[in-house]
Protein backbone atom coordinates (compact mmCIF):
# COMPACT_ATOMS: atom_id res chain seq x y z
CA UNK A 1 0.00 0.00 0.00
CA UNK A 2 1.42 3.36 -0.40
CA UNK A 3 3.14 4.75 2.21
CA UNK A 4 0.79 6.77 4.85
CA UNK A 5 1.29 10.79 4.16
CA UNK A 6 3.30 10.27 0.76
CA UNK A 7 2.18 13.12 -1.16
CA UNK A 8 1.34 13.32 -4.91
CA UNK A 9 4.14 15.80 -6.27
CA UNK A 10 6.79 13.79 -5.16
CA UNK A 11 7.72 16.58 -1.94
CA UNK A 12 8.51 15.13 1.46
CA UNK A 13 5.85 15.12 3.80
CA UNK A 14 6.71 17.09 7.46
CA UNK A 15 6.12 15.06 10.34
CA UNK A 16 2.61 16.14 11.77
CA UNK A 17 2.01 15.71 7.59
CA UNK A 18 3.41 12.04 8.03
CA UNK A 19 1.68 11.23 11.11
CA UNK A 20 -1.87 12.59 9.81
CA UNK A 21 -0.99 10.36 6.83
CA UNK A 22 -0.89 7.91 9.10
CA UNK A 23 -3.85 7.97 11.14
CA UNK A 24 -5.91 8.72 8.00
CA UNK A 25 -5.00 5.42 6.50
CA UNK A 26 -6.12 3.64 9.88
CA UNK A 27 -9.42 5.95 9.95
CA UNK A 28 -10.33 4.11 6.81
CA UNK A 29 -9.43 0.92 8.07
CA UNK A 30 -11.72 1.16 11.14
CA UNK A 31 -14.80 2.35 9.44
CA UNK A 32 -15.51 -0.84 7.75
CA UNK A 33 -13.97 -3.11 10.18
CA UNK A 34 -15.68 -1.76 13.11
CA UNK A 35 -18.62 -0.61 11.83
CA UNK A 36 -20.64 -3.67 12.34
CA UNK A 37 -19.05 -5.55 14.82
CA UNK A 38 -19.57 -3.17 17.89
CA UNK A 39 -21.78 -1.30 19.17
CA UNK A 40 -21.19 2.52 18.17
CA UNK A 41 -18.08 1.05 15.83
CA UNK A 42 -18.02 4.71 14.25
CA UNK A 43 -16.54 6.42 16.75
CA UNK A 44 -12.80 4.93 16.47
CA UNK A 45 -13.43 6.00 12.37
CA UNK A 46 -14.84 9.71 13.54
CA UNK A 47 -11.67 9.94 16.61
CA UNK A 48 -8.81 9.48 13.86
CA UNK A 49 -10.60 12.03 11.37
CA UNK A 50 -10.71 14.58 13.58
CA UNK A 51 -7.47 13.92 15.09
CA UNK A 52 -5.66 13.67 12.06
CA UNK A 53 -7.43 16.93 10.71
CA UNK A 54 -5.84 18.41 13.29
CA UNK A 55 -2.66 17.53 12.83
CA UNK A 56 -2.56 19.10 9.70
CA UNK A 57 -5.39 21.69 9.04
CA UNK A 58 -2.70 23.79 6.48
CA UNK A 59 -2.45 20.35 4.14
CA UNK A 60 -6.42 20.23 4.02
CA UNK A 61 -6.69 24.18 3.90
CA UNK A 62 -3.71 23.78 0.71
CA UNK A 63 -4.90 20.76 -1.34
CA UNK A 64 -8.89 22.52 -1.08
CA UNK A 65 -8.13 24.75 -3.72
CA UNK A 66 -7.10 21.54 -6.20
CA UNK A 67 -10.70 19.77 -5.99
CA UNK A 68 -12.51 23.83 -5.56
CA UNK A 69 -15.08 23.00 -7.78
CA UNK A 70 -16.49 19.20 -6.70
CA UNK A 71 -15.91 20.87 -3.27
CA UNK A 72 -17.66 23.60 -3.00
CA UNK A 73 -20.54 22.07 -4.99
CA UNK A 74 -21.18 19.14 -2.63
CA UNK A 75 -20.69 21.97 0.23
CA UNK A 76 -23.46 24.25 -1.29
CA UNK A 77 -25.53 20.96 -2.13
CA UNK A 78 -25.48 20.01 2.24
CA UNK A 79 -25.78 23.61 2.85
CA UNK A 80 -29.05 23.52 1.27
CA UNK A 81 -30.29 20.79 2.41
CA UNK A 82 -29.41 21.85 5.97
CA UNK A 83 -31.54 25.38 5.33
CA UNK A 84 -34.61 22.93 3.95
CA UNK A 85 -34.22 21.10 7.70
CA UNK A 86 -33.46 24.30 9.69
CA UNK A 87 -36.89 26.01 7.73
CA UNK A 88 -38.64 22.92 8.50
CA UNK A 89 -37.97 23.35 12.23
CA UNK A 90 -38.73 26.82 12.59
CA UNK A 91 -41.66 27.30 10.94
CA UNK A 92 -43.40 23.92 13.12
CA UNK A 93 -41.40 24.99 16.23
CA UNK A 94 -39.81 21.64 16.78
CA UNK A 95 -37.00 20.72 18.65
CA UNK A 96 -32.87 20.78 16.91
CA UNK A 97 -32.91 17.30 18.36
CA UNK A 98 -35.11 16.19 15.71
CA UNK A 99 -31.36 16.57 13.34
CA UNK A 100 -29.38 14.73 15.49
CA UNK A 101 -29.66 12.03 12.69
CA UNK A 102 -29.79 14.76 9.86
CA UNK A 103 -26.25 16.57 11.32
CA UNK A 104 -24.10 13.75 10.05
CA UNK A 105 -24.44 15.14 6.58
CA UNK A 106 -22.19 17.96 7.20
CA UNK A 107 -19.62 14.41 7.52
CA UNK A 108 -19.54 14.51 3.80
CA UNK A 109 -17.65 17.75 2.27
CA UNK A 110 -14.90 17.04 5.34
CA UNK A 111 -14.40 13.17 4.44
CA UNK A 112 -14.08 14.06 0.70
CA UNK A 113 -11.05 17.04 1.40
CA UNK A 114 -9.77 14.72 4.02
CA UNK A 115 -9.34 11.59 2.59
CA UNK A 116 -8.38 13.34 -0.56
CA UNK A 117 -5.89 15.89 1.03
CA UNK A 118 -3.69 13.37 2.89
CA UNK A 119 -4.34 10.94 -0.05
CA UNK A 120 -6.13 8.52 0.86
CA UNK A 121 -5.84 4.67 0.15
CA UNK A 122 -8.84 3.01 -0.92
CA UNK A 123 -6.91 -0.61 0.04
CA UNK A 124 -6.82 0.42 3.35
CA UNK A 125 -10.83 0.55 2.74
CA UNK A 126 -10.22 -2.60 1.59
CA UNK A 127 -8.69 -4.15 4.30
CA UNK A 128 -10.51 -3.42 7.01
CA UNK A 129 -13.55 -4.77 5.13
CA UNK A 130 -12.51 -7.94 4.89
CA UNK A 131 -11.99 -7.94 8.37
CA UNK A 132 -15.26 -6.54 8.91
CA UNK A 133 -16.82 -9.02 6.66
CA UNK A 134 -15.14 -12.03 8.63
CA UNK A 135 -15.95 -11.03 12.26
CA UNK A 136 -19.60 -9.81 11.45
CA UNK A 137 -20.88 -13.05 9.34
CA UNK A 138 -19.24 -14.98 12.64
CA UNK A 139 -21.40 -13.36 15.24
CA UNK A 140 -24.38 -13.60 12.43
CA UNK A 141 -23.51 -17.17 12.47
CA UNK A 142 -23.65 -17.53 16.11
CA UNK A 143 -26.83 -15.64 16.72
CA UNK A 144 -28.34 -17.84 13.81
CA UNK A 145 -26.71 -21.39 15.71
CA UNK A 146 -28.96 -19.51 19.15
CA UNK A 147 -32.20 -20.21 16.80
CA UNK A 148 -32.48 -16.34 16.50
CA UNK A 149 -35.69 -15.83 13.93
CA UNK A 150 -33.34 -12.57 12.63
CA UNK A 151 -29.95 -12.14 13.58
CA UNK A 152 -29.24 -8.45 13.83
CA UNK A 153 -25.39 -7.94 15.59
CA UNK A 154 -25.13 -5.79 17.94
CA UNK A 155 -28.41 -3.76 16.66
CA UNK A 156 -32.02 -4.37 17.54
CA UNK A 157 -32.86 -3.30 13.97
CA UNK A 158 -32.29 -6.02 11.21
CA UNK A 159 -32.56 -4.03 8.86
CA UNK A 160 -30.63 -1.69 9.89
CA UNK A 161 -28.02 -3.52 10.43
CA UNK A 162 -28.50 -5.58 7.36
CA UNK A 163 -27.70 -1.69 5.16
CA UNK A 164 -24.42 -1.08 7.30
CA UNK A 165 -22.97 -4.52 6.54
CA UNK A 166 -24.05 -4.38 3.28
CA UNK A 167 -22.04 -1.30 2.32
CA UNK A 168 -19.30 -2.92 3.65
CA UNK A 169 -19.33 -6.00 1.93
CA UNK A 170 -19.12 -4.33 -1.29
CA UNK A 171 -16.28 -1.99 -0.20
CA UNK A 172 -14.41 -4.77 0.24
CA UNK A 173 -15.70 -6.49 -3.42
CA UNK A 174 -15.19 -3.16 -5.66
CA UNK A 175 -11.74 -1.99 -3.69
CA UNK A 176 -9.83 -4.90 -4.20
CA UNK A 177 -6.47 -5.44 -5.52
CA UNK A 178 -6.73 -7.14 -8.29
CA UNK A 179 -4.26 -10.14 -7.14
CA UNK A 180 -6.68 -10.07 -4.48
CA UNK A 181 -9.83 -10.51 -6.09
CA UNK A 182 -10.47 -14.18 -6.16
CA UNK A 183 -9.99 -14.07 -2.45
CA UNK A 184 -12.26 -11.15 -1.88
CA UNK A 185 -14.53 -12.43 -3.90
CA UNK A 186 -15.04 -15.87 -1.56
CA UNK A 187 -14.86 -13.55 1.65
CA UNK A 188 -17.50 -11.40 0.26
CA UNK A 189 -19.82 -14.58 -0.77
CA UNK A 190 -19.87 -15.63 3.07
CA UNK A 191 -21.11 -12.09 3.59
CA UNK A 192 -23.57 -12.68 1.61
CA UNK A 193 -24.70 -16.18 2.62
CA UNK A 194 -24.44 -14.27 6.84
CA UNK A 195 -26.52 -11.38 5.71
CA UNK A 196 -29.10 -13.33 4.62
CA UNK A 197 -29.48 -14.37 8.23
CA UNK A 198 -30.90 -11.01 9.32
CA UNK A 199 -34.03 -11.49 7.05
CA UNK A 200 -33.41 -7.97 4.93
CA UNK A 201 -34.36 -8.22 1.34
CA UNK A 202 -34.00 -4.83 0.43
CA UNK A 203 -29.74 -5.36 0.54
CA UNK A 204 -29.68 -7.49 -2.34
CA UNK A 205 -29.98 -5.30 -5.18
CA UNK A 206 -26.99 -3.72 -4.39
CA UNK A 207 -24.96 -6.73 -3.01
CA UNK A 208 -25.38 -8.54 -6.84
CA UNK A 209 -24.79 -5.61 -8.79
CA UNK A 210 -21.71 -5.17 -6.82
CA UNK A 211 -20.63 -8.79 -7.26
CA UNK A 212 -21.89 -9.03 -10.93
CA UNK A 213 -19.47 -5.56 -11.63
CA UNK A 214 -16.20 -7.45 -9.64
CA UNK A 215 -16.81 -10.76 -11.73
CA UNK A 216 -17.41 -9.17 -15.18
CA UNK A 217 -14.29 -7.00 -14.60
CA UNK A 218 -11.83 -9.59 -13.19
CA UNK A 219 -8.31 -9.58 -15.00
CA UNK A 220 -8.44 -13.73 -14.62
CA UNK A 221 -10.17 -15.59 -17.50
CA UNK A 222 -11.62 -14.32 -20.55
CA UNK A 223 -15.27 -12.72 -20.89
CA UNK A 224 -16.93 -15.97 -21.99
CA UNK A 225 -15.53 -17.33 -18.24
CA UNK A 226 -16.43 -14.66 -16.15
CA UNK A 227 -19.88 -14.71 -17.64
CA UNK A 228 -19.95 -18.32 -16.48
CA UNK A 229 -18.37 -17.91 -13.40
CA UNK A 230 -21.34 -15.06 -12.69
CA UNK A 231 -24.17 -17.17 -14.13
CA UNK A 232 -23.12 -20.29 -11.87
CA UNK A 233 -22.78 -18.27 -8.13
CA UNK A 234 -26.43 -16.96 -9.47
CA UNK A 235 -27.52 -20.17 -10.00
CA UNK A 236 -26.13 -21.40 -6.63
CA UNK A 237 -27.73 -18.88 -4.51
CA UNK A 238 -30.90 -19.54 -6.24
CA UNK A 239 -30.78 -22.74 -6.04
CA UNK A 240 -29.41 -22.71 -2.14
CA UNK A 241 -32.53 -20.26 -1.53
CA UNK A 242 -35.31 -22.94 -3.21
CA UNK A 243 -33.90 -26.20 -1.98
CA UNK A 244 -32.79 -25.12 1.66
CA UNK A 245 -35.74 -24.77 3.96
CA UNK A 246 -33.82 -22.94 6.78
CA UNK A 247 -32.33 -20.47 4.46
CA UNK A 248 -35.41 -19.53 2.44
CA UNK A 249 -37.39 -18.98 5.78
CA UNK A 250 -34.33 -16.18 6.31
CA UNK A 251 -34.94 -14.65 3.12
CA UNK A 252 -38.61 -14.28 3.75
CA UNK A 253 -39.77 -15.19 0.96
CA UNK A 254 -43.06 -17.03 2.34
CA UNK A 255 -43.52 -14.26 4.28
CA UNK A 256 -43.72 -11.95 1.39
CA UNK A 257 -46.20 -13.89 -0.05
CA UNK A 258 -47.99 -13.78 2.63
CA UNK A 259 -48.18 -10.40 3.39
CA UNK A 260 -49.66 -9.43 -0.31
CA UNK A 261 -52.61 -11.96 0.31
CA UNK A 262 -53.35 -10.36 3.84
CA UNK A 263 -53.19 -6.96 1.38
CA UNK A 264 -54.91 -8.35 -1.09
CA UNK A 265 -57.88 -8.75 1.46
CA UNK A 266 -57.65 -5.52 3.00
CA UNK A 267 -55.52 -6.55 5.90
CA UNK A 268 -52.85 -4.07 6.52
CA UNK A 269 -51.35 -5.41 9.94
CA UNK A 270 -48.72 -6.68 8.26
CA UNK A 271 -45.02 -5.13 7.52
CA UNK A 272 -45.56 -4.90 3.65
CA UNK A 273 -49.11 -3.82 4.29
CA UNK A 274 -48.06 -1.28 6.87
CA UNK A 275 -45.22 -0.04 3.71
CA UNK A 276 -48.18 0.09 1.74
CA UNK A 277 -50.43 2.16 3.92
CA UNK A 278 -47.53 4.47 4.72
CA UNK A 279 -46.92 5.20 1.22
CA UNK A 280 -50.29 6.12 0.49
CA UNK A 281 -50.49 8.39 3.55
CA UNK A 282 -47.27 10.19 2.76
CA UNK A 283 -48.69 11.04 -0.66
CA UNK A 284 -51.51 11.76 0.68
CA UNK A 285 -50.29 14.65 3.26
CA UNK A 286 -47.77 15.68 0.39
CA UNK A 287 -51.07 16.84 -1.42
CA UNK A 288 -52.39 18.68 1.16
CA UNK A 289 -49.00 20.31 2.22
CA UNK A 290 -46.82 20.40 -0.94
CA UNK A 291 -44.74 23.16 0.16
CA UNK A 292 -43.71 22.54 3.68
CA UNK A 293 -45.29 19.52 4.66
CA UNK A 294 -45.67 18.69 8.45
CA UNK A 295 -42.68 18.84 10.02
CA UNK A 296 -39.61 17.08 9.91
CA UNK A 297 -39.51 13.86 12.28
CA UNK A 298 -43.67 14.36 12.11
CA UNK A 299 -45.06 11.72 10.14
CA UNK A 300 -46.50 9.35 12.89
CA UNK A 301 -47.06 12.17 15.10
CA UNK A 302 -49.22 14.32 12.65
CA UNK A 303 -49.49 12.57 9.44
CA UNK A 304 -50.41 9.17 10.50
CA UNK A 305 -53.18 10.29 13.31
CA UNK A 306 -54.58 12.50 10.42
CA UNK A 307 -54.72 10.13 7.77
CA UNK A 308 -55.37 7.02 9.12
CA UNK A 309 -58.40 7.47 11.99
CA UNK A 310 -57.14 3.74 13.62
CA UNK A 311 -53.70 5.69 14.66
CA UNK A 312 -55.57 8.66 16.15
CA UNK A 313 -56.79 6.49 19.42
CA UNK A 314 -55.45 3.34 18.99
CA UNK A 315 -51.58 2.12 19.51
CA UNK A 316 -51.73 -0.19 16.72
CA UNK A 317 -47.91 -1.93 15.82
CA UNK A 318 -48.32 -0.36 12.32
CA UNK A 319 -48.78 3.22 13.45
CA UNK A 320 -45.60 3.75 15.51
CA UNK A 321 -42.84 2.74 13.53
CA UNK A 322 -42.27 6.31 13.52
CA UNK A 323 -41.34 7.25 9.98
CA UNK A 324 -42.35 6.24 6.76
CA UNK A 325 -40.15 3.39 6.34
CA UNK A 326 -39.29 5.33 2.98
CA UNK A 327 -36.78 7.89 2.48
CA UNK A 328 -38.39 9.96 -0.47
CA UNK A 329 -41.81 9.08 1.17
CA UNK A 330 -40.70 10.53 4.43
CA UNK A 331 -38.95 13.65 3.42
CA UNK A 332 -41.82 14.45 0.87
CA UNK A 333 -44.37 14.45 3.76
CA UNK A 334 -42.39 16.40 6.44
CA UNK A 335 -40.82 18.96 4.29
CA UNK A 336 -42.95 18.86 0.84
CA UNK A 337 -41.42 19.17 -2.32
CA UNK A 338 -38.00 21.13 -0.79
CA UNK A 339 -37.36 17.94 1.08
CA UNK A 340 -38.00 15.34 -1.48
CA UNK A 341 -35.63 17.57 -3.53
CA UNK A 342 -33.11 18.04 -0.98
CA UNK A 343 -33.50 13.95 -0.55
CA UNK A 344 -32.96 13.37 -4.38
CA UNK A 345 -29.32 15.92 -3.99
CA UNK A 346 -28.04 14.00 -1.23
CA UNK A 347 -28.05 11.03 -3.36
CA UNK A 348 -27.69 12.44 -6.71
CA UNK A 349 -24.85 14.74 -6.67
CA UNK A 350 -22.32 12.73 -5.12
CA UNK A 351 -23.12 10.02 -7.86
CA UNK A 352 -22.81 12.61 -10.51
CA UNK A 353 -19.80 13.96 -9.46
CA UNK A 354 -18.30 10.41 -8.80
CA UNK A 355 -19.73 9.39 -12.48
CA UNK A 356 -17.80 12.45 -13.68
CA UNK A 357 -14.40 11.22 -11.90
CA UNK A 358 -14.94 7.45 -13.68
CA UNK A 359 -15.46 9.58 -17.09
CA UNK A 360 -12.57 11.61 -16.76
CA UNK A 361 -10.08 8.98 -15.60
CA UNK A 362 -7.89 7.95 -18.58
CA UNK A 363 -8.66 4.21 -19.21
CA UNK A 364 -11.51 4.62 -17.23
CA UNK A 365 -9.92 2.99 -14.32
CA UNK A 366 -11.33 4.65 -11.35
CA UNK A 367 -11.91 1.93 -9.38
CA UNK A 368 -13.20 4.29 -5.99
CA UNK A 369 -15.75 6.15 -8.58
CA UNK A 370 -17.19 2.75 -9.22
CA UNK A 371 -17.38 1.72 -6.01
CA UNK A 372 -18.92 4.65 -4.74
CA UNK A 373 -21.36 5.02 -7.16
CA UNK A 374 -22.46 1.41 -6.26
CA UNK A 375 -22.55 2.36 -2.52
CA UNK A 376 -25.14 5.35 -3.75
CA UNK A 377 -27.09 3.36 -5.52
CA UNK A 378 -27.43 0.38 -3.33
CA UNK A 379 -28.32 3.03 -0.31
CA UNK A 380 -31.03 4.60 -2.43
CA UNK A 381 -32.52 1.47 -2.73
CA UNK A 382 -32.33 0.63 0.57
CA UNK A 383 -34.00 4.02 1.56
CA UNK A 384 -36.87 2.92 -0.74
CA UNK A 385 -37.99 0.43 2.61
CA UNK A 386 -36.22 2.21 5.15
CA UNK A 387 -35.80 5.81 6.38
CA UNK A 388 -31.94 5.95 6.49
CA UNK A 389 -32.02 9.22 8.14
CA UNK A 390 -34.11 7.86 11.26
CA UNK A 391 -30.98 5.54 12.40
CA UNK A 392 -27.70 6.56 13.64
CA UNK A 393 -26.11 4.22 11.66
CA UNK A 394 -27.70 4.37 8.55
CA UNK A 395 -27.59 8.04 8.51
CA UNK A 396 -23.64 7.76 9.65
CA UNK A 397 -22.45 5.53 7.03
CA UNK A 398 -24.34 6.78 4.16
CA UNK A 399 -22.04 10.72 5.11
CA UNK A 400 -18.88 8.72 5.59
CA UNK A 401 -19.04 6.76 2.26
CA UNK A 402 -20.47 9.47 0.43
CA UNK A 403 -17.60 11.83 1.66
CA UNK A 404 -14.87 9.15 1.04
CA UNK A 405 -15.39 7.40 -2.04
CA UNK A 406 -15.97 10.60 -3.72
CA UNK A 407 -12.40 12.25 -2.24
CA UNK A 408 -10.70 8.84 -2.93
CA UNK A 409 -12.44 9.00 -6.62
CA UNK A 410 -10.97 12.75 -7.29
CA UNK A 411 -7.19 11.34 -5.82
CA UNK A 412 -7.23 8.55 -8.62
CA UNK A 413 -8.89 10.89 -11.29
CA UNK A 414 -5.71 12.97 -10.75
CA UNK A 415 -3.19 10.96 -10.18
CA UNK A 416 -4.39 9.09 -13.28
CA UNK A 417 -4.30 12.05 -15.57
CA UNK A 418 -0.50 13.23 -14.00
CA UNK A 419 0.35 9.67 -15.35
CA UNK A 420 -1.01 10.61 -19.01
CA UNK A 421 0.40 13.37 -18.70
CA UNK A 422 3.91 12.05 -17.87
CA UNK A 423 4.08 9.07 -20.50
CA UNK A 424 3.23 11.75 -22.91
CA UNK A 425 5.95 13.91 -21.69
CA UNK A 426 8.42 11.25 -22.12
């Protein structure tokens, strides 16, 4: 791995520089080795970012002015969506505590000049995944062996927990060395095959387009083998999922089917049903407050009771999960159409701006831009049956990989194009 602090122009490094370097490479380590296998296993990642920014405030202050215009657009982009949240709770009167979720988004612009300005090492990313990987699927294992109905770590949330690992395990598949990949690639299956434990169906998506993207793009074999090589682990799981009674009762997929013939009937006490009723009841209050909606953190407390008359007296299960178990659902209906927009940026412009990195990378070997659009993607789709933003550690990770993988995209955009730039030189 490259040595910590090294800089990019070739000049020696001071000391603090060296040191900051330093910690910043173990920073990324811990994020995805921690993350899921303690409780609050972001604070080691947050201690060494904010110690090593210290250290060396005048590199990060320096190297800003190289990355000015990514920067200061994902700055502008969190700045308004902080005003959207900050309107929302003045004009309802509500409490600051209802961002202590929200306030991790201001994570983002500081990972991506961090990681970038003491340059980063997406192996060190990868590393600590692995590890991650490893020691989460063994307590998933062990809470499984305990006859557990779904495993869930340290977390009482499944599905929580299910998004965190999840974003791990395809850290570790899309920023692999490539004499590593093979490897990876078996660590990241038993992931899989743990994650399926906690009963979360909504992590898939992401988790096979990440593992379909490090198969097809493996420097072993020729296309006509990876192909195969991807069409037989699909066939596997499939095939592990239909013929293994213990393992399809984790995926859920009877219970799926059961909870669309209890909708089907009008029976909404179920967890798809309740989806379903929330969906309609966010739309609902977005037509009636398009503008402002009702208040962030509000939707059980205001839109539910007014909406759905069962809620109002009642303390059904399904009416106090206490959001909208939908991230554009939820924002739409607490903050009308300036929060579903502010929603869509958060998302958005970090994958444009990491799609732009990919694009400009000679070769088009930006192997953090890829990643990191993944990540994106795969927590958009998780938001689409859970409110990210309602969970520490959703809302925690979704910041810190945003930040990152777009800093450690703009280092190998860069450092790419000084390598053009130099053969051509020559």
């Amino acid at each position: 791995m490259k040595p910590a602090g090294s800089t990019t122009d070739g000049s020696i490094p001071s000391r603090r520089e060296a040191l900051a370097g330093m910690l910043c490479a173990i920073g990324l380590a811990s994020l995805p080795a921690l993350a899921t296998v303690v409780p609050k296993g972001y604070v080691p990642f947050a201690f060494f970012l904010a110690l090593s920014t210290c250290m060396a405030p005048n590199v990060l202050v320096r190297r800003v002015r190289e990355i000015a215009v990514p920067f200061w657009i994902i700055t502008a982009t969190i700045a308004a969506v902080v005003v959207v949240l900050l309107f929302s709770i003045w004009h309802f009167g509500l409490s600051i505590d209802e961002l202590q979720h929200h306030s991790r988004l201001v994570a983002i612009p500081w990972c991506m000049i961090w990681v970038y300005a003491l340059n980063g090492d997406k192996r060190w990313l990868w590393a600590g995944a692995l590890f991650g990987i490893l020691a989460t699927s063994a307590l998933l294992f062990y809470e499984t062996s305990r006859s557990i109905e779904r495993a869930a770590g340290w977390n009482s949330n499944a599905i929580v927990f299910a998004d965190t690992f999840m974003v791990v395990i395809v850290m570790a598949m899309l920023c692999a060395p490539r004499r590593f990949e093979i490897p990876t690639l078996m660590i990241a299956l038993l992931g899989m095959l743990a994650i399926s434990f906690t009963g979360t169906r909504s992590v898939w998506p992401g988790l096979l387009i990440a593992m379909a993207l490090m198969i097809l793009r493996l420097r072993s074999g020729g296309r006509r083998s990876r192909w195969i090589l991807l069409i037989a682990i699909l066939a596997a799981m499939a095939a592990a999922v239909i013929s293994m009674p213990g393992l399809k009762q984790h995926v859920r997929i009877g219970e799926l089917r059961r909870d669309l013939s209890f909708y089907e009937q009008g029976n909404l006490d179920t967890s798809s049903g309740a989806r379903a009723e929330r969906l309609l009841v966010a739309y609902r209050t977005l037509i009636k407050h398009p503008m402002a909606g009702v208040g962030v953190g509000q939707f059980d407390r205001v839109a539910m009771k007014a909406e759905v008359p069962a809620c109002r007296d009642n303390e059904l299960k399904r009416c106090g999960f206490g959001h909208a178990h939908n991230d554009l659902a939820e924002w739409s209906a607490t903050m009308g159409v300036p929060g579903g927009l502010a929603l869509s940026a958060i998302y958005l412009v970090p994958f444009v701006l990491m799609a732009y990195c990919w694009w400009r990378t000679p070769g088009r070997r930006n192997d953090a831009a890829i990643a990191g659009m993944v990540s994106m993607a795969a927590l958009a789709i998780c938001g689409m049956t859970q409110s990210m933003f309602a969970h520490q550690s959703t809302a925690s990770i979704l910041s810190a990989v945003a930040g990152l993988m777009l800093g450690l995209s703009l280092g190998e955009m860069r450092q790419a194009q000084a390598r053009a730039s130099a053969s051509l030189g020559e």
